[in-house]
Structure formats: structure tokens, C-alpha cells
Protein backbone atom coordinates (compact mmCIF):
# COMPACT_ATOMS: atom_id res chain seq x y z
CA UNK A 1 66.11 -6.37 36.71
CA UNK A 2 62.64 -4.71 36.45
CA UNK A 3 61.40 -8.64 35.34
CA UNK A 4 63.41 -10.07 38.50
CA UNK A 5 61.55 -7.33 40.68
CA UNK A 6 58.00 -8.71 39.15
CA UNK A 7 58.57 -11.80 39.80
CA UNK A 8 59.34 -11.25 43.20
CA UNK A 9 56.34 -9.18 44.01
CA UNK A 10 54.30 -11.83 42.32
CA UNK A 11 55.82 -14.45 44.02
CA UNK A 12 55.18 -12.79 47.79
CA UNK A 13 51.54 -12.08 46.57
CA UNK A 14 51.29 -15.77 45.74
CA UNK A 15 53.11 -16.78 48.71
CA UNK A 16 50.29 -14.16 51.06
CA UNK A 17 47.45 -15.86 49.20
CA UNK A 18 48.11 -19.25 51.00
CA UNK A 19 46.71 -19.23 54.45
CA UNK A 20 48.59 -22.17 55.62
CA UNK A 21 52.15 -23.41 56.24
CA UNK A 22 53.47 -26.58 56.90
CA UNK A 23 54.30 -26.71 60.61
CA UNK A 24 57.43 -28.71 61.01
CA UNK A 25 60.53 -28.75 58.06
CA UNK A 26 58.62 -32.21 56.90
CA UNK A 27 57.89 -31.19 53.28
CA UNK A 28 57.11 -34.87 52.19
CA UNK A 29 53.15 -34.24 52.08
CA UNK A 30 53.72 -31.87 49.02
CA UNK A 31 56.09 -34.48 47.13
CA UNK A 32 54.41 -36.86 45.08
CA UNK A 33 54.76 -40.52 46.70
CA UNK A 34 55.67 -38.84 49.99
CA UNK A 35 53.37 -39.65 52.23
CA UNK A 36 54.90 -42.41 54.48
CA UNK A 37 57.66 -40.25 55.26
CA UNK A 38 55.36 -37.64 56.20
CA UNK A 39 52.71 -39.48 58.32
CA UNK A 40 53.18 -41.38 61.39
CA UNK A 41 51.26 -44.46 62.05
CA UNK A 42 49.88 -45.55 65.24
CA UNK A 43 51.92 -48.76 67.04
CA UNK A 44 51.96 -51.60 64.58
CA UNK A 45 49.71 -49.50 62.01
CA UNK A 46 50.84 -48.34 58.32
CA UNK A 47 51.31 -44.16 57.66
CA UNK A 48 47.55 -43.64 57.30
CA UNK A 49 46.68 -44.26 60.76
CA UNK A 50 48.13 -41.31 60.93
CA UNK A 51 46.19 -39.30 58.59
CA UNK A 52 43.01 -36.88 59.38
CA UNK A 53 39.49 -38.68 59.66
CA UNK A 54 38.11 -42.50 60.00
CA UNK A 55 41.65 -44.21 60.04
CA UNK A 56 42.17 -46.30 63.30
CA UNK A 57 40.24 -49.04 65.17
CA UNK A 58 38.90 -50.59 61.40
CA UNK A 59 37.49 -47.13 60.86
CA UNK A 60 35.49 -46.25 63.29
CA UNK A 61 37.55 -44.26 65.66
CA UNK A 62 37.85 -40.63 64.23
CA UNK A 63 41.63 -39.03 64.60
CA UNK A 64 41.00 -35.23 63.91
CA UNK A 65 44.56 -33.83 62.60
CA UNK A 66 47.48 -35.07 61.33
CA UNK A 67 50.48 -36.62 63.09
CA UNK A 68 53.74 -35.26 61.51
CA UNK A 69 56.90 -37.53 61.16
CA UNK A 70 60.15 -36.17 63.23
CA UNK A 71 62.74 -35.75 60.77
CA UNK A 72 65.48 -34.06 63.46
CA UNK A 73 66.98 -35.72 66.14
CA UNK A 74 69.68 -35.58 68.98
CA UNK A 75 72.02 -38.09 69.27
CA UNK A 76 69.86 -40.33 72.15
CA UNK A 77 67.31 -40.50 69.37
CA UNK A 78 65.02 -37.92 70.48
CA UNK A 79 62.74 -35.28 68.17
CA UNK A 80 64.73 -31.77 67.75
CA UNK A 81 62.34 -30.63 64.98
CA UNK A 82 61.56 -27.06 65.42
CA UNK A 83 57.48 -26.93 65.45
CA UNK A 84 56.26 -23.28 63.73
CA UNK A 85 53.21 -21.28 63.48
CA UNK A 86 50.87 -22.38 60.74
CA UNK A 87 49.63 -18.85 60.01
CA UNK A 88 49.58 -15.65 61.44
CA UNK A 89 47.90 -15.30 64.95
CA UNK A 90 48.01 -15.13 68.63
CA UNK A 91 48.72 -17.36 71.05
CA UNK A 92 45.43 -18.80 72.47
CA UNK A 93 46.46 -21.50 74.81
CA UNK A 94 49.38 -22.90 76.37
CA UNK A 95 48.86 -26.30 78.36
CA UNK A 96 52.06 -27.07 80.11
CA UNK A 97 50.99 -29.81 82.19
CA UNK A 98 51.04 -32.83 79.95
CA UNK A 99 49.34 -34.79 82.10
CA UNK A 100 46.14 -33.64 81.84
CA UNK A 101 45.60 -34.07 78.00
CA UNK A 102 45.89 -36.42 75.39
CA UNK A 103 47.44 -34.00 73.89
CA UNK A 104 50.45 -33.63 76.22
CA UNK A 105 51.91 -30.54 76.04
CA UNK A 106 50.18 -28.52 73.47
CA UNK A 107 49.68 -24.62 72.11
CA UNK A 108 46.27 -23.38 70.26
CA UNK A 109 46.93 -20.50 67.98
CA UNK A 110 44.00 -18.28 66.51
CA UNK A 111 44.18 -16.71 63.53
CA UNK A 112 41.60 -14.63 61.22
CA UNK A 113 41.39 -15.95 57.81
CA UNK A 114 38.75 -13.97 54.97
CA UNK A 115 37.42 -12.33 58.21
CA UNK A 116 36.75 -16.24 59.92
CA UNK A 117 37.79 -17.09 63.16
CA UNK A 118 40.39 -20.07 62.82
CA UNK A 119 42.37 -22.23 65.42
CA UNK A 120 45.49 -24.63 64.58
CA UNK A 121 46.46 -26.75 67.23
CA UNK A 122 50.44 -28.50 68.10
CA UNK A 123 50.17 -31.29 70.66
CA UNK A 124 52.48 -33.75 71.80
CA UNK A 125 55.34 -30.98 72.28
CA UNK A 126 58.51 -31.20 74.70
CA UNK A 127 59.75 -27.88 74.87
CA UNK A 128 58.05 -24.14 74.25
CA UNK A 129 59.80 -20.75 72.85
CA UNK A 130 61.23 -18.78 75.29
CA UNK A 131 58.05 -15.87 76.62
CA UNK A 132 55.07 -17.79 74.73
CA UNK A 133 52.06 -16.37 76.42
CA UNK A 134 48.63 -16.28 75.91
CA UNK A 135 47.87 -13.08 73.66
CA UNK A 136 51.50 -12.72 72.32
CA UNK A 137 51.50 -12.44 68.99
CA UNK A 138 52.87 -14.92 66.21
CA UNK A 139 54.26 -14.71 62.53
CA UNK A 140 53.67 -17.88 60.08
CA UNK A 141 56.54 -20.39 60.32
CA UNK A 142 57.76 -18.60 63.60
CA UNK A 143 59.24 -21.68 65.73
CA UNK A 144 57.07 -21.94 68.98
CA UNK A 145 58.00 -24.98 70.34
CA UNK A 146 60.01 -28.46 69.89
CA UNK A 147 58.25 -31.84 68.71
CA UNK A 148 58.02 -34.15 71.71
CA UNK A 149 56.32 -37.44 73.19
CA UNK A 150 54.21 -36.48 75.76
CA UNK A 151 50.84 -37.30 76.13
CA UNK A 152 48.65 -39.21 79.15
CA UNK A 153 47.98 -42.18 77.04
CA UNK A 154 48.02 -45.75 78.78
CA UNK A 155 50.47 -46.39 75.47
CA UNK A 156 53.29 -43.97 75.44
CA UNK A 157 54.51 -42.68 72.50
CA UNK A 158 58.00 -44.17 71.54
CA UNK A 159 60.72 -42.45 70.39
CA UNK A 160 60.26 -44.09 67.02
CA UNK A 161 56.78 -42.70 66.86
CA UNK A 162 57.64 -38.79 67.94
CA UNK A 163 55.52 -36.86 65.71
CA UNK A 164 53.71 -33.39 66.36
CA UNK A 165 49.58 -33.70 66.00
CA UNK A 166 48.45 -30.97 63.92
CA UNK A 167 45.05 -29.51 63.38
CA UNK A 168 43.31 -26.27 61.31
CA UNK A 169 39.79 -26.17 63.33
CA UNK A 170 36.95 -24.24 64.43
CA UNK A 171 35.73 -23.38 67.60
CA UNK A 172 31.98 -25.04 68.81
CA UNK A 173 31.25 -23.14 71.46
CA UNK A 174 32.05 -19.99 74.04
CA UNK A 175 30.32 -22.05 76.59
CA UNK A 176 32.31 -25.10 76.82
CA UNK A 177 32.53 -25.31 80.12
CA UNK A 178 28.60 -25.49 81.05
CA UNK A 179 28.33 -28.28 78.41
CA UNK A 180 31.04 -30.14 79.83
CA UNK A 181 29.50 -29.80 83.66
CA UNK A 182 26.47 -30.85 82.62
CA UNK A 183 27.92 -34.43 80.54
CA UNK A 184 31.43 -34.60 82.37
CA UNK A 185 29.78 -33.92 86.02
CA UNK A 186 32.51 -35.54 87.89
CA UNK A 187 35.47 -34.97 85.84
CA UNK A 188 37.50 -31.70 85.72
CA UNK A 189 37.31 -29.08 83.27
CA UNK A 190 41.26 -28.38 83.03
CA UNK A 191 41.56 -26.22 79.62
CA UNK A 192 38.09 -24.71 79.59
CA UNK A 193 36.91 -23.44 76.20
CA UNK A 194 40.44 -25.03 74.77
CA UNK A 195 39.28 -28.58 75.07
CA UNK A 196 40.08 -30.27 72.24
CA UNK A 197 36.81 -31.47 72.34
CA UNK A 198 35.37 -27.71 71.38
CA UNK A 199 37.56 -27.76 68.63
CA UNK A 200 36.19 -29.39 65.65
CA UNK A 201 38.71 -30.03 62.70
CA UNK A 202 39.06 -29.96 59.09
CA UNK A 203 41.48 -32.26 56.96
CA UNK A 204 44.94 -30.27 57.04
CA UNK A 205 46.20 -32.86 54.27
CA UNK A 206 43.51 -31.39 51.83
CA UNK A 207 44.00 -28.11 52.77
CA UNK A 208 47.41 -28.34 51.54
CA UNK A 209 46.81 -30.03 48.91
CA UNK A 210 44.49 -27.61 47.89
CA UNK A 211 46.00 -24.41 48.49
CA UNK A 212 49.21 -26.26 46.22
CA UNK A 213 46.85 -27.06 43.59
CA UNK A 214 45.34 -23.74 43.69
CA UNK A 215 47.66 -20.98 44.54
CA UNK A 216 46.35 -17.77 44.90
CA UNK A 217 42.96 -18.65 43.79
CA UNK A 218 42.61 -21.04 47.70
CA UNK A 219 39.90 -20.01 49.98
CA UNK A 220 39.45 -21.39 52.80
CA UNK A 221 36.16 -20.60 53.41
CA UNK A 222 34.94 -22.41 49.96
CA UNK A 223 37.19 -25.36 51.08
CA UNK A 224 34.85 -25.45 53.94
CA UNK A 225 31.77 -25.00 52.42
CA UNK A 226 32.48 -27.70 49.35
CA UNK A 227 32.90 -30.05 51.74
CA UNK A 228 31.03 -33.32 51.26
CA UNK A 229 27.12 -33.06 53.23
CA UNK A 230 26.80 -36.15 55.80
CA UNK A 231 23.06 -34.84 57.00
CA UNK A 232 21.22 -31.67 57.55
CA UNK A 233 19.40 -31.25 60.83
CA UNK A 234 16.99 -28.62 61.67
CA UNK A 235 17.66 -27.21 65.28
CA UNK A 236 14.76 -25.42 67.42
CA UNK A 237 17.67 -22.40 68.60
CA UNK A 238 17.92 -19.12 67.21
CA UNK A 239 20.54 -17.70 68.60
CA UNK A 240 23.85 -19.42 69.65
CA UNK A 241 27.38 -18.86 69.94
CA UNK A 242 28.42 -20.33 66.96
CA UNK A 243 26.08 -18.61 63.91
CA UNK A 244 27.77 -15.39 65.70
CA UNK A 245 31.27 -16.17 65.76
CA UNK A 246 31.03 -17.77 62.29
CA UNK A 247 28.24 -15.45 60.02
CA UNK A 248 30.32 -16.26 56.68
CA UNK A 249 28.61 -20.08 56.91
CA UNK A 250 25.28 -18.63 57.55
CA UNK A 251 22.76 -18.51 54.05
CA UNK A 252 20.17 -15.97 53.55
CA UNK A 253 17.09 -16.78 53.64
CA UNK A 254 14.42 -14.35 52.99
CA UNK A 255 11.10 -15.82 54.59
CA UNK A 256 13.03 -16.19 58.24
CA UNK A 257 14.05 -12.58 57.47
CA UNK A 258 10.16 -11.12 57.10
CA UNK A 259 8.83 -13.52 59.98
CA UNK A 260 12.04 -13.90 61.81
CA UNK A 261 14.46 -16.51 62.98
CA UNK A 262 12.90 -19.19 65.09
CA UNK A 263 15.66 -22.06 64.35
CA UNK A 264 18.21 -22.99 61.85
CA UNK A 265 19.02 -25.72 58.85
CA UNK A 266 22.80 -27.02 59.53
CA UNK A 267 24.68 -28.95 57.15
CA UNK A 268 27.48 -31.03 58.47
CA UNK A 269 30.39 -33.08 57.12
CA UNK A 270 31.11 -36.68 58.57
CA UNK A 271 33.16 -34.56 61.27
CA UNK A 272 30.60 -32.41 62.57
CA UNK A 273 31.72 -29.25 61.13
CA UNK A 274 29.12 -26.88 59.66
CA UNK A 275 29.46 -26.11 56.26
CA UNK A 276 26.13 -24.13 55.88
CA UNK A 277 23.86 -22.85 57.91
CA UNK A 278 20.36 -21.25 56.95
CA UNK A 279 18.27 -19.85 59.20
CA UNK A 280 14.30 -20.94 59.49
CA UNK A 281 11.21 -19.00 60.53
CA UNK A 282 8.92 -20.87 62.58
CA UNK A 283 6.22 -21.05 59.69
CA UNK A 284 9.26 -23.55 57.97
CA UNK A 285 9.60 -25.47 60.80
CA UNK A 286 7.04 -28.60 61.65
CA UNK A 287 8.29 -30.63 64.26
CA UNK A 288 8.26 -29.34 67.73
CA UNK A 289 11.35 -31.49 69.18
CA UNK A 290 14.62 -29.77 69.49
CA UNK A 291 16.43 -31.59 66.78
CA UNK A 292 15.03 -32.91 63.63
CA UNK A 293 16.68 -34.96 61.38
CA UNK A 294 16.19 -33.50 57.45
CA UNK A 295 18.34 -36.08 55.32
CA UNK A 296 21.34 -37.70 55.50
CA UNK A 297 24.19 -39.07 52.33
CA UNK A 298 23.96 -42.57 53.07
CA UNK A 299 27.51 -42.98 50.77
CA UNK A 300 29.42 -40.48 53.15
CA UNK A 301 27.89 -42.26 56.16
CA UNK A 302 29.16 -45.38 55.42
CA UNK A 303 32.58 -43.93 54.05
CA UNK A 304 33.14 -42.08 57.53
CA UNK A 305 31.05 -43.88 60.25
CA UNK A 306 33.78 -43.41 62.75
CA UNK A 307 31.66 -40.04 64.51
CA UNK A 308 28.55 -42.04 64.63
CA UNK A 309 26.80 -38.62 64.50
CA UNK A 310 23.61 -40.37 63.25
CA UNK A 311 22.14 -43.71 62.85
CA UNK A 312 19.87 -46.02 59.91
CA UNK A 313 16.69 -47.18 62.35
CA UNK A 314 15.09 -49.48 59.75
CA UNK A 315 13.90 -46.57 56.64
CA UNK A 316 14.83 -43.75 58.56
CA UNK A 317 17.33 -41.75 60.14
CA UNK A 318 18.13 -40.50 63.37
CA UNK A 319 20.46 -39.26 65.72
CA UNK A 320 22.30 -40.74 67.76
CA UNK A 321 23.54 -39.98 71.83
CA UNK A 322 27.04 -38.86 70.20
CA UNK A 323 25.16 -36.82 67.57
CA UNK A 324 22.71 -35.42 70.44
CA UNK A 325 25.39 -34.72 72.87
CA UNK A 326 27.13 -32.62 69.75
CA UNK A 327 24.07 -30.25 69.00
CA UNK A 328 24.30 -29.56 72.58
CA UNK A 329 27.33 -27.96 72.49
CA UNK A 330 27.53 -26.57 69.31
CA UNK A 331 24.15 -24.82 70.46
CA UNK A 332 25.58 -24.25 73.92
């Protein structure tokens, strides 16, 4: 018995040590082959369109979660599948007016993972658990809604295609909504700082994968920072939101210490998310324009083109009006 009770104990440790559930009862990610029961394509596409990163229009439009295969439904044919908290958290967001979003009706959770700030996001949903409110909080693989189709897409989504879009991101900035009046003057802000255009994802499907291949030994936060460099850019800021909310990212470097911080290094995958960021006194920093391009992997460029972040002009690199318009609001 005393063996049974180790193992158990063990087990829950192991079990505590993995951040992330899966958020529907779709297990076929973690079976080996499993993947096009899993994964939802887009209309006429194979499973991988409906995977996380460069996957539809040839590759260069970015999809930035996962769209999860219904694998419950009523007798008219419609999704029943129970869609459950990730992680532990609170309830961020709540959009009930599917209209308004591509995302239909959707809920952003937030969660604090090795002391970082973490969103997941469930779009696409039909129903929501009875008192879900903003600030109410949530246990991992708590149901808090039920897998739908709605979205305000041209192209509805068919009953064959019902899936829940799931995403594990970070948050760009608290001041979304300034960025957004100043580049979106005459369209309306409806979800403020839960636009899922301040959210900016990492691949679920490797996170998974990882934390199954890992166990207890997954962090999350070296998952982020081993992520594969697209460029660095050096930013004339030194002091936004994001280096706040997100300190774990940020590198130490001694000279900006002494002198001060006048701007900062970022390294970013093909997605735009920061996986380091060091900060730079103004005796390290030679250009006088806001941005500066430092280098960029030409390999994971042309492996992920699809956020067309930066640009080849003849030997040299630049950014580009996506890439600008995306330092803008991460340095919001």
C-alpha cells in the first residue's frame, strides 16, 4: 500500500508539473499518427491547415492556434464537446456577441505560469457555463463552454468543420486601444486590450508535445526562450508595457546597468513573440531611428514568411509596414 501511496503522490506531482491541458476530450494530438483526427482543415484543405503557424493561403497567411476537431455531437449533427480550461486562471474576457469577431463567441483566460503572465484563448464557441464572468476564477479542465460555429467570416463554418480555435499567448500591450485608434481610425475598438490582435501566440501543438516528452522537467518559459530567432531589432524605447509585464524574457546586461537603459535588443520568432530581450545603454546604440534592424535567420524567414515582419532589399534587411506597425504596439 505504502508503494501504491508513492506512486500516487508522484503521479499528482508529475501531473502539477505540466502547465497545460488539452482543452476539449480530443486526445488524438498525443497518439502517434493522430493528427488528422485531431486537426481541422480549412474548406477543401488537408488537417494541417489547421495547425499553428504558416499553413493556409500557400504559406503565407499566419493562423495563430490550433483548430480542434469536434468529436461529440447531437443528433442534427451539431458539436456537444464540452470545451475546458487549459490551466488554472481567471476569466479575462467573455465576448458574447459573435458578430463582432472572427472569433465568434470566444473566452480569454489568464493564468500565471513560473511567475509569467499567460493567456489561452477558446473561440468559435456556442454556448458558455452557467455565471462565467470576468474575474471568476477557473480550475484546469473545468468545462467553460460548448464547441460551436460561430464566427463573422464571409465563409461560415459548416457543421462538418465545428472545431474550437485554441491558443497559449502573450499579451503585447496594456495600451491596445491607442494603437488601434491611431491604425484602425475608423473602425471600432469592440474588445479593447482582448483583441486578438494584442495577443501574440505560441505553437500549442509543441507545447504539448513538449511537456509529453518532458514531464516534470517542461518549462514553459525555456520553451519560449529556445524558440527559433527570425531577427533581432534594436528599439530606441526604454520603458514599455511589455519588458514590465514580462521581466523573466529580459537579459542582464551590465553596461546599460552603469550608464542606464536608453533602448532595448529584442529577439523574435517568425510570430513576433519575444524570446529575449536585453536592454542597451545609449553608448551601444548607433543609429538614431526608432527601429534598427540587427540581423535576421534568412532559413526561418523563408520557412515562415507568412508574418512578413521583415523584408530582403537587395543585401540587406529591413522592416517592413507589418513589422513597423508591430513594434508600435508592442512598444505602445
Amino acid at each position: 500500500m505504502k508503494w501504491v501511496s508513492l506512486f500516487v503522490i508522484v503521479s499528482a506531482c508529475a501531473v502539477a508539473a505540466q502547465p497545460f491541458q488539452l482543452p476539449t476530450a480530443n486526445r488524438a494530438l498525443l497518439e502517434r499518427g493522430g493528427e488528422e483526427k485531431f486537426f481541422v482543415g480549412t474548406t477543401g484543405k488537408p488537417w494541417m491547415s489547421g495547425m499553428f503557424g504558416c499553413v493556409r493561403t500557400s504559406g503565407y497567411q499566419m493562423h495563430e492556434g490550433l483548430d480542434i476537431r469536434s468529436v461529440q455531437r447531437s443528433k442534427r449533427g451539431e458539436p456537444l464537446d464540452p470545451v475546458m480550461a487549459a490551466a488554472d486562471g481567471t476569466v479575462a474576457y467573455i465576448n458574447k456577441r459573435a458578430g463582432t469577431s472572427n472569433y465568434g463567441n470566444y473566452i480569454v483566460l489568464r493564468h500565471l505560469i513560473e511567475g509569467m503572465e499567460v493567456f489561452t484563448l477558446y473561440a468559435h464557441l456556442s454556448a458558455f457555463a452557467e455565471n462565467l464572468r470576468a474575474g471568476k476564477a477557473v480550475n484546469a479542465g473545468e468545462a467553460i463552454a460548448t464547441m460551436g460555429r460561430t464566427s463573422n467570416t464571409r465563409e461560415r463554418i459548416s457543421q462538418e468543420r465545428a472545431h474550437v480555435h485554441f491558443e497559449i499567448d502573450l499579451q503585447l500591450s496594456e495600451r491596445f486601444p491607442t494603437w488601434y485608434k491611431k491604425h484602425h481610425p475608423k473602425e471600432p475598438d469592440d474588445h479593447g486590450v482582448w483583441n486578438g490582435m494584442n495577443l501574440v501566440g505560441i505553437d500549442p501543438r509543441l507545447v504539448f508535445l513538449e511537456q509529453q516528452a518532458k514531464g516534470p522537467k517542461f518549462s514553459l518559459l525555456e520553451f519560449i526562450r529556445s524558440r527559433p530567432e527570425l531577427c533581432r531589432v534594436l528599439v530606441r524605447d526604454a520603458n514599455f508595457s511589455f519588458v514590465k509585464r514580462y521581466p523573466m524574457l529580459v537579459r542582464n546586461n551590465p553596461t546599460a546597468q552603469t550608464e542606464g537603459v536608453a533602448g532595448h535588443e529584442l529577439a523574435l520568432d517568425f510570430n513576433g513573440v519575444p524570446i529575449a530581450i536585453t536592454p542597451r545603454a545609449g553608448s551601444e546604440i548607433k543609429s538614431k531611428t526608432r527601429y534598427q534592424v540587427l540581423s535576421v535567420n534568412a532559413v526561418v524567414q523563408k520557412e515562415n514568411p507568412c508574418r512578413k515582419l521583415v523584408t530582403q532589399r537587395g543585401s540587406s534587411w529591413q522592416l517592413t509596414s507589418q513589422g513597423i506597425n508591430f513594434l508600435d504596439l508592442l512598444t505602445e
